[in-house]
N, C-alpha and C. Protein backbone atom coordinates (compact mmCIF):
# COMPACT_ATOMS: atom_id res chain seq x y z
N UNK A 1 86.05 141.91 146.58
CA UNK A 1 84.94 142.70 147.10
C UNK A 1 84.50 142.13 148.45
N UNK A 2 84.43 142.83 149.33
CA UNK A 2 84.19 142.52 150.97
C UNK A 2 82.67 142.44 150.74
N UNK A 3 82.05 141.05 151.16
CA UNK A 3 80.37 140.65 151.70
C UNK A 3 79.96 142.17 152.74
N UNK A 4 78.83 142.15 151.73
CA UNK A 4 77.60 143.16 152.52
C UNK A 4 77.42 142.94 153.60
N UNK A 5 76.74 141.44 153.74
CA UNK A 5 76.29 140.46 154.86
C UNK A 5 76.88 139.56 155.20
N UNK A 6 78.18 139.61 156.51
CA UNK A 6 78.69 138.57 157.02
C UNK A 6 77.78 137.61 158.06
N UNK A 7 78.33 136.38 157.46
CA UNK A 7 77.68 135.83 158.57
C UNK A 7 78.61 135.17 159.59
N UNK A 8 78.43 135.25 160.44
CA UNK A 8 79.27 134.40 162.48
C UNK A 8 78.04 134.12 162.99
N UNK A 9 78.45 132.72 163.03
CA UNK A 9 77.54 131.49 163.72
C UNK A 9 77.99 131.29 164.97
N UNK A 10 76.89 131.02 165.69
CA UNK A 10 77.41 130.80 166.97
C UNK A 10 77.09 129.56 167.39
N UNK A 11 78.01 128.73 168.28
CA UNK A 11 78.07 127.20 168.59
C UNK A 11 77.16 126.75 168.24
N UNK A 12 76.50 126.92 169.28
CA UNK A 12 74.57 126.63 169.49
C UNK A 12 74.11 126.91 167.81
N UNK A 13 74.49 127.78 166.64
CA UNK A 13 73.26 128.21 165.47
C UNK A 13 74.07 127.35 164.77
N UNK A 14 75.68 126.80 164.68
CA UNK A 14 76.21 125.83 164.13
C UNK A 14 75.67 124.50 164.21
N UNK A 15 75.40 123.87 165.32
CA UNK A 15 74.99 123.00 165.78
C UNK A 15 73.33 122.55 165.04
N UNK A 16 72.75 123.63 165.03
CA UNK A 16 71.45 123.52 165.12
C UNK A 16 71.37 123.19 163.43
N UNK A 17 72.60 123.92 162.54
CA UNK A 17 72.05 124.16 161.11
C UNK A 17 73.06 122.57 160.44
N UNK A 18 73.87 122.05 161.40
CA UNK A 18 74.44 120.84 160.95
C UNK A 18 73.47 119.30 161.30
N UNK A 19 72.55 119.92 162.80
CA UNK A 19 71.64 119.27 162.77
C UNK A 19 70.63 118.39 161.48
N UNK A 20 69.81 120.30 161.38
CA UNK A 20 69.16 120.29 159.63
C UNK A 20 69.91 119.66 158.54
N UNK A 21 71.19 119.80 158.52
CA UNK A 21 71.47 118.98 156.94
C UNK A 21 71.78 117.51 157.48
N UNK A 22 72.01 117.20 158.29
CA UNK A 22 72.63 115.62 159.00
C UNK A 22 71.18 114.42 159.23
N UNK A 23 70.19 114.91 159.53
CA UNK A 23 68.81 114.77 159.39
C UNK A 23 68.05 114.08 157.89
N UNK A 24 68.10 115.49 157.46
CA UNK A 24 67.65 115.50 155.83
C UNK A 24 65.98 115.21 155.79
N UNK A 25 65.41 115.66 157.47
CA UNK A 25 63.96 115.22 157.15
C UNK A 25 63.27 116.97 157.01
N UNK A 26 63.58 117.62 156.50
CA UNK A 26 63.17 119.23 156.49
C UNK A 26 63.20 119.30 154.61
N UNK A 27 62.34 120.58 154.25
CA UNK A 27 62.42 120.61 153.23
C UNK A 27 63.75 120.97 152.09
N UNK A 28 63.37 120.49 150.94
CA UNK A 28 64.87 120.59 150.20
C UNK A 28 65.53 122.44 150.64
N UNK A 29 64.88 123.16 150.23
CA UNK A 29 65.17 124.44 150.58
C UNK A 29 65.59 125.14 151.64
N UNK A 30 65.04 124.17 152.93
CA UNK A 30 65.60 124.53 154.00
C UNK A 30 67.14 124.18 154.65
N UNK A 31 67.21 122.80 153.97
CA UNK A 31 68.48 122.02 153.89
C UNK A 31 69.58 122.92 152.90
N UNK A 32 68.59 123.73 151.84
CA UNK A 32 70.12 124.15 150.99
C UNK A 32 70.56 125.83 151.72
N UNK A 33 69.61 126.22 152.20
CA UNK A 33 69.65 127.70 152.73
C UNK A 33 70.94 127.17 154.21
N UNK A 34 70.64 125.88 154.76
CA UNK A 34 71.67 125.30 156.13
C UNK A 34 72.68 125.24 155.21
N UNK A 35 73.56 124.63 154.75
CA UNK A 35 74.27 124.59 153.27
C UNK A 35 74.85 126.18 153.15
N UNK A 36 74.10 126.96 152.51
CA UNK A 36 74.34 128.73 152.46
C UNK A 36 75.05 128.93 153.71
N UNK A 37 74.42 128.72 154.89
CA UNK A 37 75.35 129.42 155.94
C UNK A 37 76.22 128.85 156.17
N UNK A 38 76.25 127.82 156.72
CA UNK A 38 77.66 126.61 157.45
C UNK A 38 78.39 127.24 155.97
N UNK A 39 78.80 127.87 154.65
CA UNK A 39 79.59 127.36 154.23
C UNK A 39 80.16 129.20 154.01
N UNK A 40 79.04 129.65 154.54
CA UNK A 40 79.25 131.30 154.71
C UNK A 40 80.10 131.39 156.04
N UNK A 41 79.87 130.65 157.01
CA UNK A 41 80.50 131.06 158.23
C UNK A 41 82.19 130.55 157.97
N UNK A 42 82.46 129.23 157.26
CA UNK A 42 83.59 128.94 156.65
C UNK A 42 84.45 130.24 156.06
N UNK A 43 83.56 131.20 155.64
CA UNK A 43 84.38 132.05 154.44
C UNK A 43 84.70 131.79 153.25
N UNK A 44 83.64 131.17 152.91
CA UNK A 44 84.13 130.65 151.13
C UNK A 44 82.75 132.16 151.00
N UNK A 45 83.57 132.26 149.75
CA UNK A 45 82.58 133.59 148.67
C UNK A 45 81.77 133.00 147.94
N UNK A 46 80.89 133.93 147.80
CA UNK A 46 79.04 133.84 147.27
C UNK A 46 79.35 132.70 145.93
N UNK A 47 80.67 133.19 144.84
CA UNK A 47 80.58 132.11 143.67
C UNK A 47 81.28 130.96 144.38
N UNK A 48 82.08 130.64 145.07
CA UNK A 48 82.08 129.31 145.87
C UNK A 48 81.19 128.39 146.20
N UNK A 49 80.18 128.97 146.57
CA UNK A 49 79.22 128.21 147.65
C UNK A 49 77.84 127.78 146.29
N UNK A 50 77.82 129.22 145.39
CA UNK A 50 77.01 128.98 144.38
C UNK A 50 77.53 128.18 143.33
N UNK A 51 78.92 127.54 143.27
CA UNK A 51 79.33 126.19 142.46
C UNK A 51 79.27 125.34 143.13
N UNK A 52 79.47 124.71 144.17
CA UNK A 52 79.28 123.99 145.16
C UNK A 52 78.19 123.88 145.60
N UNK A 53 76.81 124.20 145.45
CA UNK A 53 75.49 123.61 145.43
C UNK A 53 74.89 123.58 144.45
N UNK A 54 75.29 124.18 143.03
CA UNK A 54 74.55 124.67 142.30
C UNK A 54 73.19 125.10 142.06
N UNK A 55 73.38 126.98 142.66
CA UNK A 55 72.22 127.67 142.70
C UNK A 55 73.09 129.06 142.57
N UNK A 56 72.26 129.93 142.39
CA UNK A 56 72.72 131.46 141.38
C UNK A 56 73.10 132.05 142.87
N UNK A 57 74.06 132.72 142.42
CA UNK A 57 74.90 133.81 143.47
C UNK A 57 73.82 134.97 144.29
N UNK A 58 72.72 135.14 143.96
CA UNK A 58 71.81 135.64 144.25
C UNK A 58 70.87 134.93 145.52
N UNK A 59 70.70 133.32 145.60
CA UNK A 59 70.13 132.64 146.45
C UNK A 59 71.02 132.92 147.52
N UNK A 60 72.59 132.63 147.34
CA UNK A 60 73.59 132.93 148.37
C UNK A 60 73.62 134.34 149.05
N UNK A 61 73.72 134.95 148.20
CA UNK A 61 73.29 137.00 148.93
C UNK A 61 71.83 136.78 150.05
N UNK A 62 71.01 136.10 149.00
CA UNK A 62 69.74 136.97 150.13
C UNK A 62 69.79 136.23 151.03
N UNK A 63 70.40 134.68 151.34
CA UNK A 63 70.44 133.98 152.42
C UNK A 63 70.90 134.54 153.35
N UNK A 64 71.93 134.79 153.09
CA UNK A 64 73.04 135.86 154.19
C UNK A 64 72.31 137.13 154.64
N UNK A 65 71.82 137.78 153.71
CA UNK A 65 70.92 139.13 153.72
C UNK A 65 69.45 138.55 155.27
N UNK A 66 69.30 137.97 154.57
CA UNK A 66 68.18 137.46 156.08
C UNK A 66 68.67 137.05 157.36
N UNK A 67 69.97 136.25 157.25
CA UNK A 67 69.93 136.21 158.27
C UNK A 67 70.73 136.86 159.12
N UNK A 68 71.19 137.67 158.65
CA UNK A 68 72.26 139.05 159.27
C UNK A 68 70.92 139.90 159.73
N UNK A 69 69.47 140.40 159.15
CA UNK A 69 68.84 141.31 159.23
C UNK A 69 67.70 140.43 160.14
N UNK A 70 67.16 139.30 160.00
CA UNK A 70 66.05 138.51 160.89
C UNK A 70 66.72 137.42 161.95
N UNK A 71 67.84 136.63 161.65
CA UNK A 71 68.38 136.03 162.40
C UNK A 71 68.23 134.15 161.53
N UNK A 72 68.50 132.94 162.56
CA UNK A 72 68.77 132.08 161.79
C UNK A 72 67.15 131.43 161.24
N UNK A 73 66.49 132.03 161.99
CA UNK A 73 64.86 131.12 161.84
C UNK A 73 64.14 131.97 160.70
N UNK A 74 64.47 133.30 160.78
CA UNK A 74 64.61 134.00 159.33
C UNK A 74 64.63 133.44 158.00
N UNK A 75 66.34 133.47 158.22
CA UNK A 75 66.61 132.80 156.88
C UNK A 75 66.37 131.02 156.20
N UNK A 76 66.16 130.66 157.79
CA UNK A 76 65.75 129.28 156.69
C UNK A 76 63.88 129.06 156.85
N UNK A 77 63.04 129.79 157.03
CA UNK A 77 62.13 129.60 156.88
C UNK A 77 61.62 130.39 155.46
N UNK A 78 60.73 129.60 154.68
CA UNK A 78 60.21 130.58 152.93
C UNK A 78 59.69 131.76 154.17
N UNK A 79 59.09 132.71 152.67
CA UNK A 79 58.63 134.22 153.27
C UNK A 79 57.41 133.70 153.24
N UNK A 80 56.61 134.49 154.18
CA UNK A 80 55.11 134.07 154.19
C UNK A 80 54.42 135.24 152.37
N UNK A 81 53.61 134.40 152.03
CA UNK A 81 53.30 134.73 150.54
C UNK A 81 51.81 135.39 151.03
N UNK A 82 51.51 136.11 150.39
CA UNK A 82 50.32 137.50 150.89
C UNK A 82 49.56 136.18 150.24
N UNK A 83 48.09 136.57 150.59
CA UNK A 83 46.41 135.87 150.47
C UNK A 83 46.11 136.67 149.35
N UNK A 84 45.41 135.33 148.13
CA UNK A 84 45.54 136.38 146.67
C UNK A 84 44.24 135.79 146.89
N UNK A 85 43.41 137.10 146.22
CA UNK A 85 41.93 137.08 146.33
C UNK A 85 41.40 136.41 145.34
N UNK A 86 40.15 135.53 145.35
CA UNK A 86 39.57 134.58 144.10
C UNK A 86 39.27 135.08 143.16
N UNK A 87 39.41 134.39 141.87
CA UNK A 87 39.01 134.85 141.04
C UNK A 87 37.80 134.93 140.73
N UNK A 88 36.98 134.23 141.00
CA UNK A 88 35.04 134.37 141.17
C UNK A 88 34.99 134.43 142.73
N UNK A 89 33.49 135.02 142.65
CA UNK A 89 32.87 135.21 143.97
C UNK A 89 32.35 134.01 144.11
N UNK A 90 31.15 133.98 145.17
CA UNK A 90 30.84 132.49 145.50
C UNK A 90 29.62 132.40 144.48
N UNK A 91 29.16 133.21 144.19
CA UNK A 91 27.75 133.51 143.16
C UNK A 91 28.64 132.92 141.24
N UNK A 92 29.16 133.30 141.11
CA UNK A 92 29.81 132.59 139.75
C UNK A 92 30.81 131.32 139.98
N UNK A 93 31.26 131.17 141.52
CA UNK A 93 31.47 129.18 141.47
C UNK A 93 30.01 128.73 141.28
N UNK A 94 29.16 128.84 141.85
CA UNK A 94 27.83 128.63 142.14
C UNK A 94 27.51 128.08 140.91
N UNK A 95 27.48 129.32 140.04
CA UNK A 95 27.22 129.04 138.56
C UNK A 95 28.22 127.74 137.68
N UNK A 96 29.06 128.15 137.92
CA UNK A 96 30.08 127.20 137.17
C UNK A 96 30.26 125.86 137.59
N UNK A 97 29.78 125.30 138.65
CA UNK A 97 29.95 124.11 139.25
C UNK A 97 28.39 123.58 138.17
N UNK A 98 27.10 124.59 138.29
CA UNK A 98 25.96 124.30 137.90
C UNK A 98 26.23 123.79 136.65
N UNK A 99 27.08 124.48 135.66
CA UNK A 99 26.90 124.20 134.68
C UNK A 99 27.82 122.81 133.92
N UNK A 100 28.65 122.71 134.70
CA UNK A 100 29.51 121.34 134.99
C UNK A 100 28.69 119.94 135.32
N UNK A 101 28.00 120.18 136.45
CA UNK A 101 27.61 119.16 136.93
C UNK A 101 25.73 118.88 136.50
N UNK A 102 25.23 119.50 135.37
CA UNK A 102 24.14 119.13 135.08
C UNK A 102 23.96 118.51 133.76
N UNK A 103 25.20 118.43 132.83
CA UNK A 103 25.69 117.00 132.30
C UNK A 103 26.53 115.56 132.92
N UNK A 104 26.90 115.95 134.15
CA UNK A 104 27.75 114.57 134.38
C UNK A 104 26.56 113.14 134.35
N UNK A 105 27.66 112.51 134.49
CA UNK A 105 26.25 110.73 134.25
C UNK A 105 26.56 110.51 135.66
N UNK A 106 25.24 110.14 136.09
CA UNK A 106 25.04 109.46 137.74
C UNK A 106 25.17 107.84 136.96
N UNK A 107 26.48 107.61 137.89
CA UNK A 107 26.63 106.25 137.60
C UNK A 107 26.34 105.45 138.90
């Protein structure tokens, strides 16, 4: 089965993603997504690369998937995660801190 999402690296995005794993001061995820490509631009297939790091054939797709569609800063950066609204307002922390802190012991 021919990849959806090929990836071709170019000198300069080779360089930059052998940088990231040669380093090892970036996060684990970002290091394994560098990993995903350098071994995508090789031409080894999605279950290749997903026995050879061990992570699901699925981490390998959407890696490729990003960075064919956003580019290399794309795919190795996480997705930004939406702002989840509080669960109390400031009027019931208010309360709940009150009712916490009018047993503690002043030591």
């Amino acid at each position: 089965m021919d990849k959806e999402y090929v990836v071709k690296l170019t000198p300069k995005e080779r360089q930059r993603l052998l940088a990231v794993v040669n380093k090892g001061q970036n996060k684990a995820a970002v290091i394994r997504r560098a990993h995903i490509l350098l071994k995508s631009d090789e031409g080894k297939r999605d279950r290749q690369i997903s026995e050879l790091l061990y992570i699901h054939e699925d981490s390998v797709r959407n890696t490729r998937k990003r960075f064919v569609e956003g580019g290399l800063q794309a795919a190795l950066e996480d997705k930004a995660k939406p702002k989840r609204e509080p669960k109390l307002n400031e009027q019931q922390q208010a309360k709940r801190v009150g009712r916490w802190t009018c047993w503690w012991p002043n030591w």
